[in-house]
N, C-alpha and C. Protein backbone atom coordinates (compact mmCIF):
# COMPACT_ATOMS: atom_id res chain seq x y z
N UNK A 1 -109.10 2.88 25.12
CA UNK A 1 -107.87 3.63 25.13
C UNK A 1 -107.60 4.23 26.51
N UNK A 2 -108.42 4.81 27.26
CA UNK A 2 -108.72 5.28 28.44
C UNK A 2 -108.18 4.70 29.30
N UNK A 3 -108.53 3.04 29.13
CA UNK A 3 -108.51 1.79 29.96
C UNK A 3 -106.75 1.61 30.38
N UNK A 4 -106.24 1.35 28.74
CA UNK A 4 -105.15 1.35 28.20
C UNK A 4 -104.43 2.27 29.41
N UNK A 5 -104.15 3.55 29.12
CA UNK A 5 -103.11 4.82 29.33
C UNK A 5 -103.53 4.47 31.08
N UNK A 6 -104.49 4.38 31.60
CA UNK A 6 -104.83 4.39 32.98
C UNK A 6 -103.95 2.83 33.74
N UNK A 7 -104.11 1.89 32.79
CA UNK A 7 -103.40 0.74 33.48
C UNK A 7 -101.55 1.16 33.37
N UNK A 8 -101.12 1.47 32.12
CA UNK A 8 -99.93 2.01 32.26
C UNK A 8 -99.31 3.00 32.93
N UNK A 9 -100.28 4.03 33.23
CA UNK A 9 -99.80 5.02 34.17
C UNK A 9 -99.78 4.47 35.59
N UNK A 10 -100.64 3.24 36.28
CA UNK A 10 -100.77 2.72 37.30
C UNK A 10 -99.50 2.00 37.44
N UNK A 11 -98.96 1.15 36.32
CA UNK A 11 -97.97 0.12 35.98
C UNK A 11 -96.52 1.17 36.64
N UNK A 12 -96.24 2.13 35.74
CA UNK A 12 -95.33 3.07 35.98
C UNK A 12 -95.24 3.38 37.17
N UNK A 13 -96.11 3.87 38.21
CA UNK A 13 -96.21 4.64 39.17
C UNK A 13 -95.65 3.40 40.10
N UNK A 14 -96.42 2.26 40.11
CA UNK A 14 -95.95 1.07 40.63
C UNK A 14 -94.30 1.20 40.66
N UNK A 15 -94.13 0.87 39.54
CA UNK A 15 -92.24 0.89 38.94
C UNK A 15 -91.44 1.93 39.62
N UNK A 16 -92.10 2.82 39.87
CA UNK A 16 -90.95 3.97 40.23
C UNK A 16 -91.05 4.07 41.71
N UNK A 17 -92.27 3.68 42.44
CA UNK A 17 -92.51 3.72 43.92
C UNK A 17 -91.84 2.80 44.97
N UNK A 18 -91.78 1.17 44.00
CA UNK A 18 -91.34 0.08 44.71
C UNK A 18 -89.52 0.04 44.78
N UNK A 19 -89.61 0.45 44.13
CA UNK A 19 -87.37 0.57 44.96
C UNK A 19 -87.75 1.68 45.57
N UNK A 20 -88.23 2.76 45.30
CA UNK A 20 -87.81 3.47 46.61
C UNK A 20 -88.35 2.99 47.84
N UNK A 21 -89.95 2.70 47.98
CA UNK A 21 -89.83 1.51 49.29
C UNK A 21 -89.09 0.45 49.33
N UNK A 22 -88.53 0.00 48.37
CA UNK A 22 -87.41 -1.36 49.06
C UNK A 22 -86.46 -0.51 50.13
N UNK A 23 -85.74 0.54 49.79
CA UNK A 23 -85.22 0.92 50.41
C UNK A 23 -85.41 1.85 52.18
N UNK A 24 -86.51 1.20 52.29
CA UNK A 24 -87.05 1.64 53.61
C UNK A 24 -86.21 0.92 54.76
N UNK A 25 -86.33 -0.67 54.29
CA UNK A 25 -85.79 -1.10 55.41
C UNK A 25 -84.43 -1.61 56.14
N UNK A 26 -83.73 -0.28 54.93
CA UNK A 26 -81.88 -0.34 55.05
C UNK A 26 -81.85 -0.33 56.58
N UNK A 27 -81.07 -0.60 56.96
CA UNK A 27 -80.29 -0.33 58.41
C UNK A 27 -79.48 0.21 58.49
N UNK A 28 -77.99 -0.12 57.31
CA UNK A 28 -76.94 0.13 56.83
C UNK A 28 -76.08 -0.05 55.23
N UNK A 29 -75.65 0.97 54.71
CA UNK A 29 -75.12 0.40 53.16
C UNK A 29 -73.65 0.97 53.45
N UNK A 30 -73.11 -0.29 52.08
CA UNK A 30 -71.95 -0.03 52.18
C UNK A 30 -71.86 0.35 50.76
N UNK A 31 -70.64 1.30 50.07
CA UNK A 31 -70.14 1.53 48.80
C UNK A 31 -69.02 1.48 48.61
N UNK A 32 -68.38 0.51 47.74
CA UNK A 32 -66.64 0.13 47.74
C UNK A 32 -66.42 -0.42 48.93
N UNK A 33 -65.09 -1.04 48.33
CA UNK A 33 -64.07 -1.74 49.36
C UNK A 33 -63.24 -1.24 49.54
N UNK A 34 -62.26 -2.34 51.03
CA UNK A 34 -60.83 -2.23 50.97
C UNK A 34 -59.93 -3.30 51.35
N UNK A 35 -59.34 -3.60 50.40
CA UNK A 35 -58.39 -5.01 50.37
C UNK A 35 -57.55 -4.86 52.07
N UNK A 36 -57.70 -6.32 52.58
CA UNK A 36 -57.04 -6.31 53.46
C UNK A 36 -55.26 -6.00 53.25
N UNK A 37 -54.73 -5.54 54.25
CA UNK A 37 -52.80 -5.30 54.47
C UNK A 37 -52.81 -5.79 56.06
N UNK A 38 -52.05 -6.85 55.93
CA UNK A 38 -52.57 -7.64 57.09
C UNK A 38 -51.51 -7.10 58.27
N UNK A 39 -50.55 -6.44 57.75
CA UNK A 39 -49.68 -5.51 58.95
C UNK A 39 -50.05 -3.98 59.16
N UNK A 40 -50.30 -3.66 60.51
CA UNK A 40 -50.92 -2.28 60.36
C UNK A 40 -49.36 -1.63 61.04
N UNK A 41 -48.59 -2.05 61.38
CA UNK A 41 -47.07 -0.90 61.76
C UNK A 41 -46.37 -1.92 62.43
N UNK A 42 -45.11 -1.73 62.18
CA UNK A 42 -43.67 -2.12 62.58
C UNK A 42 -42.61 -0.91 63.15
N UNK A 43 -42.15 -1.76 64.19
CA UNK A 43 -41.19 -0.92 64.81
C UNK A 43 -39.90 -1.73 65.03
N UNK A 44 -38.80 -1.08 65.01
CA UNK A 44 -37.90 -1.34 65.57
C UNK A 44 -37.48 -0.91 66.85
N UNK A 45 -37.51 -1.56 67.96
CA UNK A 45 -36.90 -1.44 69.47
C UNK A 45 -35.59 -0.93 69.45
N UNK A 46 -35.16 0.17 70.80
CA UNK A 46 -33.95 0.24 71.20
C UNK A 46 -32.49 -0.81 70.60
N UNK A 47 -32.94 -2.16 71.06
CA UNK A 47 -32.76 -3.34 71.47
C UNK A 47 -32.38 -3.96 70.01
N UNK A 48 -32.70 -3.38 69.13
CA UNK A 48 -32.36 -3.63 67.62
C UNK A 48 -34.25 -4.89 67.32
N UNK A 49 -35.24 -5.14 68.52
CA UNK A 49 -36.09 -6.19 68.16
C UNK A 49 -36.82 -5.51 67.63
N UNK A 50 -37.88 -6.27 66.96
CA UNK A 50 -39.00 -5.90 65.78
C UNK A 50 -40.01 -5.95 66.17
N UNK A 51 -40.89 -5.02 66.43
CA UNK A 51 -42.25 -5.18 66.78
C UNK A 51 -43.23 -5.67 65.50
N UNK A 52 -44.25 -5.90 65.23
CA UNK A 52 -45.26 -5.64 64.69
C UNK A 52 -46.48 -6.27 65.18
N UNK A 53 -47.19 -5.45 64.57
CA UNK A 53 -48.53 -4.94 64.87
C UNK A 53 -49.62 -5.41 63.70
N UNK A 54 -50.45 -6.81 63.74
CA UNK A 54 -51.25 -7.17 62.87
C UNK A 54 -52.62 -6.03 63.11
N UNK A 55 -53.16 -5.99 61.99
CA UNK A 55 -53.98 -4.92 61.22
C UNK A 55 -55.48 -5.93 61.75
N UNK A 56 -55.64 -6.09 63.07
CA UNK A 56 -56.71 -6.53 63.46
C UNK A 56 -57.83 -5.46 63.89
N UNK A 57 -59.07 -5.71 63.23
CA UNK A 57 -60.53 -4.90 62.71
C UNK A 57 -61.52 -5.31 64.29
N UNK A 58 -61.36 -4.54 65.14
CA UNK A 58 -62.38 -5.16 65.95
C UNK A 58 -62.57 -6.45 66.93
N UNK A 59 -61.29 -7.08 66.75
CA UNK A 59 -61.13 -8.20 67.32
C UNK A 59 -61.10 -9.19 66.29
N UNK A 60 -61.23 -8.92 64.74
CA UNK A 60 -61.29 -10.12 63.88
C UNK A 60 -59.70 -9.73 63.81
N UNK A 61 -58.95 -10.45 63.35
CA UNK A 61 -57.50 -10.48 62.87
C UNK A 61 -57.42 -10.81 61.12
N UNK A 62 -56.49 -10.29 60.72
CA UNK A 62 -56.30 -10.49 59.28
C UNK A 62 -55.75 -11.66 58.72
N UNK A 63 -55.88 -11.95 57.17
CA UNK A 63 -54.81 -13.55 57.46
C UNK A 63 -53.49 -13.16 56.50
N UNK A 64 -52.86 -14.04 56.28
CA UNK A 64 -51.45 -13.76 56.20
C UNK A 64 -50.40 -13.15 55.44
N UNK A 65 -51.76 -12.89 54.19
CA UNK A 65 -50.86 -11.90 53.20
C UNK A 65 -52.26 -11.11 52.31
N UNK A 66 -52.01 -10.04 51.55
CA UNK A 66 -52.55 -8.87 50.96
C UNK A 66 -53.96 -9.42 50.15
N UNK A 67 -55.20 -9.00 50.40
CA UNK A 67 -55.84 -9.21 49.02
C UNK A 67 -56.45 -7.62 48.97
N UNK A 68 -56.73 -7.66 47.63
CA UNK A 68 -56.97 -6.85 47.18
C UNK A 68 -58.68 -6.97 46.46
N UNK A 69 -59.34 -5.98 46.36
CA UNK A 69 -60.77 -5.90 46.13
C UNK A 69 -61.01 -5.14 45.19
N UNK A 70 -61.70 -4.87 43.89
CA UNK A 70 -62.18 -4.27 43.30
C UNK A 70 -63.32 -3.25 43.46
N UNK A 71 -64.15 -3.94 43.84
CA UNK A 71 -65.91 -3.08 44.41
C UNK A 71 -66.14 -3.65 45.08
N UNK A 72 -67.05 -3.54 45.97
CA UNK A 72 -68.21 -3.45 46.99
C UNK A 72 -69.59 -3.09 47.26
N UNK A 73 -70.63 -3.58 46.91
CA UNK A 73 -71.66 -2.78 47.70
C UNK A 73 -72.34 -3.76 48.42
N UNK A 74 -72.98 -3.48 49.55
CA UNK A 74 -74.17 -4.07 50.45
C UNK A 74 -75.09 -2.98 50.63
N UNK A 75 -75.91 -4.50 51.03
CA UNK A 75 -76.85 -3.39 51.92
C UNK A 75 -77.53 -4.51 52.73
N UNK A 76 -78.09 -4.37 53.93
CA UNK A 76 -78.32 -5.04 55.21
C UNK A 76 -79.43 -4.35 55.38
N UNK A 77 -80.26 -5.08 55.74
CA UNK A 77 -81.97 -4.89 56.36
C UNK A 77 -82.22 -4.84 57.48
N UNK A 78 -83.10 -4.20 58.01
CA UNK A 78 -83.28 -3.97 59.28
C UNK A 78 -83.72 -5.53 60.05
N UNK A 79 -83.87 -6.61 59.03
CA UNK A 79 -84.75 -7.67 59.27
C UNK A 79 -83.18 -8.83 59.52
N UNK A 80 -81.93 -8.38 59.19
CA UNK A 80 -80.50 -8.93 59.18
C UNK A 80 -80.56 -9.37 57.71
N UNK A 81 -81.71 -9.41 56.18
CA UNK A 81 -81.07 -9.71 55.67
C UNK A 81 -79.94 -9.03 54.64
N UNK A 82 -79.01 -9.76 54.19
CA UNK A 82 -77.90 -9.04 53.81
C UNK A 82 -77.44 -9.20 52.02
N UNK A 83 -77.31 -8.29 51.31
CA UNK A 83 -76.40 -8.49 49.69
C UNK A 83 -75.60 -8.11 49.91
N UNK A 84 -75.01 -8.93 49.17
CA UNK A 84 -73.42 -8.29 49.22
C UNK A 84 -73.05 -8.63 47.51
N UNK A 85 -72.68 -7.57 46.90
CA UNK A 85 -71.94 -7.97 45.81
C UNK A 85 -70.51 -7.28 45.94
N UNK A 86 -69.27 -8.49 45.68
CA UNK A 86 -67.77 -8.15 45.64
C UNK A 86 -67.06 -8.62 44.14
N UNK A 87 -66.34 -7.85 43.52
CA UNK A 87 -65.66 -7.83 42.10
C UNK A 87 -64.14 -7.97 42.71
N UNK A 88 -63.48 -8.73 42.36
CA UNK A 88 -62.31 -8.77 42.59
C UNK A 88 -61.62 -9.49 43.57
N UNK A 89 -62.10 -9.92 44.43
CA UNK A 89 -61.09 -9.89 45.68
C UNK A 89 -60.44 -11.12 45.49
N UNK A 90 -58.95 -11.32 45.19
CA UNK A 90 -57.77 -11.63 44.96
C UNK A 90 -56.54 -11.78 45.30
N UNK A 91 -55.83 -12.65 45.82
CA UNK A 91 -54.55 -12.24 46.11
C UNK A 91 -53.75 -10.96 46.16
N UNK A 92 -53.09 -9.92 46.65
CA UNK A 92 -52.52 -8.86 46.12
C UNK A 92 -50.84 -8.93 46.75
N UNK A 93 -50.28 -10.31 46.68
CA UNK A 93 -49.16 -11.02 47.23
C UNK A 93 -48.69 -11.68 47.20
N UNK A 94 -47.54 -12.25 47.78
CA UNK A 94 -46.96 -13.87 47.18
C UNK A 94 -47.19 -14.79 45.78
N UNK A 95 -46.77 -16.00 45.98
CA UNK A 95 -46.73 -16.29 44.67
C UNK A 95 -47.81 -16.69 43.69
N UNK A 96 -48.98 -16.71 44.47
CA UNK A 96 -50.18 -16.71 44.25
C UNK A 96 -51.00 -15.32 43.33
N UNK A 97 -50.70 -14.33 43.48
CA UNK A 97 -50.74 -13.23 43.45
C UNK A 97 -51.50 -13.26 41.79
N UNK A 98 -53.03 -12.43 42.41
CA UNK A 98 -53.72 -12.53 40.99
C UNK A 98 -54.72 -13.80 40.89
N UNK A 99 -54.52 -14.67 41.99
CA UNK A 99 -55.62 -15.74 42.02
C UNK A 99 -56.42 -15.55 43.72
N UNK A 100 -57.68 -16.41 43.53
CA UNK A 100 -58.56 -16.73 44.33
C UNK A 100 -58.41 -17.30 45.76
N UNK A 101 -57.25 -18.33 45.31
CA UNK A 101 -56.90 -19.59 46.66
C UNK A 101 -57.90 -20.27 46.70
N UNK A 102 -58.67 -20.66 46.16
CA UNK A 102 -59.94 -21.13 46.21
C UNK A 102 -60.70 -21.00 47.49
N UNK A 103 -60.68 -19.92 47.77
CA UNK A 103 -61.17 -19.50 49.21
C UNK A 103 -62.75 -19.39 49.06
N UNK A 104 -63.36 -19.24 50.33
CA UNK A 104 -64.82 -19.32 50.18
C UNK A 104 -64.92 -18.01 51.47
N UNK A 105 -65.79 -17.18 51.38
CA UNK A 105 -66.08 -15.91 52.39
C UNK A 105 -67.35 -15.83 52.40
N UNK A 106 -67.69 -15.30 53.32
CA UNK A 106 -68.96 -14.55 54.15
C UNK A 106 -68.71 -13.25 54.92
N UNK A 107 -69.96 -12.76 55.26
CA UNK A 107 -69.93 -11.35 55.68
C UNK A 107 -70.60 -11.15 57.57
N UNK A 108 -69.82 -9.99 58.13
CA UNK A 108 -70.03 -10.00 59.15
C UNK A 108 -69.76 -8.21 59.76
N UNK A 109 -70.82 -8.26 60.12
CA UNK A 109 -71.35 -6.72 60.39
C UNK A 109 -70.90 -6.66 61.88
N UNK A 110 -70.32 -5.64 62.04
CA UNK A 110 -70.25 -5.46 63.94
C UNK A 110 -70.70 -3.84 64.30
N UNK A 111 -71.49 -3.83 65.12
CA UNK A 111 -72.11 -2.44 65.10
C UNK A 111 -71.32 -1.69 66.30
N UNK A 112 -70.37 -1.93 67.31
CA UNK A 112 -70.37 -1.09 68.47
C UNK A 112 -68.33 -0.86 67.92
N UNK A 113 -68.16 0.42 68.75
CA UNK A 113 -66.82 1.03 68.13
C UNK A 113 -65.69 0.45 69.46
N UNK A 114 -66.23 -0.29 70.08
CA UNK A 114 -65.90 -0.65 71.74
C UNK A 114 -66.15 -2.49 72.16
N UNK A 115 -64.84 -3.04 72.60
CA UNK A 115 -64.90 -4.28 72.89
C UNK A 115 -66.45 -4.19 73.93
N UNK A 116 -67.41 -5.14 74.30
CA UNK A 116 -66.52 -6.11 73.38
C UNK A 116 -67.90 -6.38 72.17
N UNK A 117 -66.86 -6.48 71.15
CA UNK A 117 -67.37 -6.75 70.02
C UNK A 117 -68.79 -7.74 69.55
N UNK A 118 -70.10 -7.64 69.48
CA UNK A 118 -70.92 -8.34 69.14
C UNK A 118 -71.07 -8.98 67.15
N UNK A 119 -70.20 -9.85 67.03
CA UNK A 119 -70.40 -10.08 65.11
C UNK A 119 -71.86 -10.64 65.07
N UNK A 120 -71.94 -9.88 63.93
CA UNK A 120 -73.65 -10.51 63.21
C UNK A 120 -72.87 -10.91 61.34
N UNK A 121 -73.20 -12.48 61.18
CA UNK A 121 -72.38 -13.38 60.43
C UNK A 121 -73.94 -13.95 59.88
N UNK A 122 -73.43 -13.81 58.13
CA UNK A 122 -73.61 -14.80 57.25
C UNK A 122 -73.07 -16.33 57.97
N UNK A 123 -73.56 -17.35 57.53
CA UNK A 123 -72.83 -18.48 57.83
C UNK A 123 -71.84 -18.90 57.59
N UNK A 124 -70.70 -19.35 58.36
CA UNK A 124 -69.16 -19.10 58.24
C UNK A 124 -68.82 -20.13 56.82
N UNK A 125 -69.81 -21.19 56.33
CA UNK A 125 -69.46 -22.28 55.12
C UNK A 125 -69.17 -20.88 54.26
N UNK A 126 -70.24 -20.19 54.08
CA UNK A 126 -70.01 -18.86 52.83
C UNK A 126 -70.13 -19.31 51.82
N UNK A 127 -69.77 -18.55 50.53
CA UNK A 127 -69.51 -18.41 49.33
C UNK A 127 -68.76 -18.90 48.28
N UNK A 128 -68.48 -19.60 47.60
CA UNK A 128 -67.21 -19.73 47.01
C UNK A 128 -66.69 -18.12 46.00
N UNK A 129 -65.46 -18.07 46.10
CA UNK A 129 -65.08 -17.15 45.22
C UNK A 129 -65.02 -17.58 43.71
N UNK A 130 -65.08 -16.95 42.47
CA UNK A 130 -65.55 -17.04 41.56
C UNK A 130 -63.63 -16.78 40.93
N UNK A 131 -63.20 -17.59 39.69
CA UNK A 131 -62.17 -17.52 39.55
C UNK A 131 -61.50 -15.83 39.33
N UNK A 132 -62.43 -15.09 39.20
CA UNK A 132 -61.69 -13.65 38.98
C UNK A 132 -62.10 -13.20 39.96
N UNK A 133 -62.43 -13.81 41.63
CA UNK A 133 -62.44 -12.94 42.49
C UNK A 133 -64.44 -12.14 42.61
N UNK A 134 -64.64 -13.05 42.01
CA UNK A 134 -66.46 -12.19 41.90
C UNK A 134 -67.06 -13.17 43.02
N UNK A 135 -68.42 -12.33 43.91
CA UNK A 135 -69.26 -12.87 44.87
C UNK A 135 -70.01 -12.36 44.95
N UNK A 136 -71.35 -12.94 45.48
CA UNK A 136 -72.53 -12.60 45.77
C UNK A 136 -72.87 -13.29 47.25
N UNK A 137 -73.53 -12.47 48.47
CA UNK A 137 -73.78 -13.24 48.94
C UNK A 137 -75.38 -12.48 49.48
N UNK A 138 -76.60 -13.35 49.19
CA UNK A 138 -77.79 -13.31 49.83
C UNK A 138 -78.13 -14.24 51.03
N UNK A 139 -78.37 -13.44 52.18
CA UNK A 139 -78.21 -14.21 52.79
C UNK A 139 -79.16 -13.78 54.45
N UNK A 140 -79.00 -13.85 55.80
CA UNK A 140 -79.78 -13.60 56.81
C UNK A 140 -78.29 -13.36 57.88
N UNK A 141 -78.18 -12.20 58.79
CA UNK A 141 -77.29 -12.21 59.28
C UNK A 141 -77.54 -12.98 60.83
N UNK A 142 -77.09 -13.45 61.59
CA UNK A 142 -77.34 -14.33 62.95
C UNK A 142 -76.27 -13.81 63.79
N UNK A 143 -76.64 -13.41 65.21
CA UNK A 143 -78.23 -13.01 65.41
C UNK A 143 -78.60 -11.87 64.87
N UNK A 144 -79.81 -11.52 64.59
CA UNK A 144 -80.23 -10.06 63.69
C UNK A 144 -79.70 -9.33 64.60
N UNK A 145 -79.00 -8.47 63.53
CA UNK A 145 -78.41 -6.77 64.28
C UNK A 145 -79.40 -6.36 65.02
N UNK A 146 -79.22 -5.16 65.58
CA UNK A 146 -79.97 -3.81 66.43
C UNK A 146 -80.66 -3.00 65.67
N UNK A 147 -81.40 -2.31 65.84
CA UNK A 147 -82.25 -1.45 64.96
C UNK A 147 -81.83 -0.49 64.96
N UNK A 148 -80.72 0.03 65.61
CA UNK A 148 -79.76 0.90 65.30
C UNK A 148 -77.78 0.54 65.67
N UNK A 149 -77.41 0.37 64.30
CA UNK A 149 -75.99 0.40 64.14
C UNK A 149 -75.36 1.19 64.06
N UNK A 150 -74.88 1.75 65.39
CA UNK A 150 -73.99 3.21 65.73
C UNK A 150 -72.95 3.22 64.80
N UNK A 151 -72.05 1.87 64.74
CA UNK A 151 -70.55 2.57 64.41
C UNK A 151 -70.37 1.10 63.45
N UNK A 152 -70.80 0.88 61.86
CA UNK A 152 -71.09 0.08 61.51
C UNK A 152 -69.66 -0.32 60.54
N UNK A 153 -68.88 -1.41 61.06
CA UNK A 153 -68.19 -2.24 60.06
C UNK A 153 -68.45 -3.43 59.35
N UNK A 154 -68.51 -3.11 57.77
CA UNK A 154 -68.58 -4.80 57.60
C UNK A 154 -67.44 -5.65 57.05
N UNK A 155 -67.07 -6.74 57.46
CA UNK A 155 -66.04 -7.33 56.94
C UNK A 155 -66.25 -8.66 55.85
N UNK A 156 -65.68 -8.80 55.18
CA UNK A 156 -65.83 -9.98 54.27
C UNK A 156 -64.47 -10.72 54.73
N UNK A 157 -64.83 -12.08 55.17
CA UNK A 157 -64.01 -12.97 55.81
C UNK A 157 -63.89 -14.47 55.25
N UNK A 158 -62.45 -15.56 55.77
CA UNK A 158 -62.85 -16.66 54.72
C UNK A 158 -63.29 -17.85 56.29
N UNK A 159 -63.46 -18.67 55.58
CA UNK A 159 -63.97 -19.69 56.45
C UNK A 159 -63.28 -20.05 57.62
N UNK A 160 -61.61 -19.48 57.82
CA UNK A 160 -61.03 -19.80 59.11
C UNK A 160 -61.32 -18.62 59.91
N UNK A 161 -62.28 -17.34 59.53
CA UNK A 161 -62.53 -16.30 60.41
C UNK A 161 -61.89 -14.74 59.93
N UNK A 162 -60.57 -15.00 59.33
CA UNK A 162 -59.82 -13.75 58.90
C UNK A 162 -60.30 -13.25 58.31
N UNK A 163 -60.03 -11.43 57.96
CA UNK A 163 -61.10 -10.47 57.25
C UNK A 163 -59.91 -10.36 55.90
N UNK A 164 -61.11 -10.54 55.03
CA UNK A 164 -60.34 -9.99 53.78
C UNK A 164 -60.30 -8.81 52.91
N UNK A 165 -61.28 -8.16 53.53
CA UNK A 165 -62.17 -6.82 52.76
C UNK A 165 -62.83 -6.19 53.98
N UNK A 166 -62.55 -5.26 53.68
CA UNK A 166 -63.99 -4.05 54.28
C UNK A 166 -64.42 -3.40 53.44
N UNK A 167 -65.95 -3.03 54.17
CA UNK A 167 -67.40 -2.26 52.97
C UNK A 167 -66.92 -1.05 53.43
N UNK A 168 -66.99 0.32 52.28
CA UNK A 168 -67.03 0.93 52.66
C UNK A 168 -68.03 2.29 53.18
N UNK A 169 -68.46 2.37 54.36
CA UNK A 169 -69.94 2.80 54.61
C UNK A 169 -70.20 4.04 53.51
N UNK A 170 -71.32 4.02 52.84
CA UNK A 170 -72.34 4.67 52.09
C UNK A 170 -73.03 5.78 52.84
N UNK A 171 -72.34 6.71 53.17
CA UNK A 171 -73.11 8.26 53.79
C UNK A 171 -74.53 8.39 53.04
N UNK A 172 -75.49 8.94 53.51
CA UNK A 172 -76.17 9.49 53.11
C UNK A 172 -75.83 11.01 52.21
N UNK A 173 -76.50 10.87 51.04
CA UNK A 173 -76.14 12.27 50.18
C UNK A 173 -77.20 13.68 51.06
């Protein structure tokens, strides 16, 4: 009986110790998203002309119309590797609106708040999206980030490069 209660209390202690060391070798987490709006401001000129201003993240540029995201979380290892789980992300536009596009995405971390921009990328083939917009991606980021990510964005992008989502960074409590 001794034997018993001593292997289970070992078992337990195990159980409750090992996620919190998994979580040693975060670098960076993200919690929630945000659907891309691929125009960030419009103006009208003197002149009666139209400015606008695409809603470009860092040097990635957006693509051509709204999606929208449900959730988000990552988390990225100090080692580059990366999870990503996304719920939703969907059209939020045109006549499409409410579907996938059969698009395929990957993820790409950029750590500095200042051109010029260094991306650390899942492999650009990516993911396929799942018909309601669901993804997973496990994966290794190239080249491994820095061991410290000052000013950390991550973007979820489709295979021609455009961002469709951003993570939204996970403060420490």
């Amino acid at each position: 009986m001794l034997k018993a209660t001593l292997a289970l209390t070992c078992f337990l202690c195990v159980g409750l110790v090992s996620p919190i060391r998994a979580g040693d070798d975060s670098l960076v987490r993200f919690d929630g998203g945000i659907g891309v709006i691929p125009v960030s401001n419009v103006a009208v000129n003197a002149d009666g002309t139209v400015t606008v201003s695409r809603n470009t993240v860092r040097g990635v540029n957006p693509p051509g119309q709204i999606w929208v995201i449900a959730g988000l979380n990552a988390d990225v290892e100090t080692d580059g590797r990366i999870e990503v789980r996304g719920r939703g992300l969907l059209l939020g536009g045109g006549n499409n609106i409410g579907f996938n596009a059969n698009q395929r995405v990957f993820a790409t971390l950029i750590c500095s708040a200042t051109a010029p921009f260094t991306q650390f990328s899942t492999p650009s083939t990516g993911v396929a999206l799942e018909p309601n917009g669901d993804f997973r991606i496990d994966d290794t980021l190239s080249p491994t980030p820095p061991a410290v990510c000052a000013s950390p964005v991550l973007l979820i992008r489709n295979a021609a490069g455009a961002w469709f989502a951003a993570g939204i960074l996970k403060l420490e409590d």
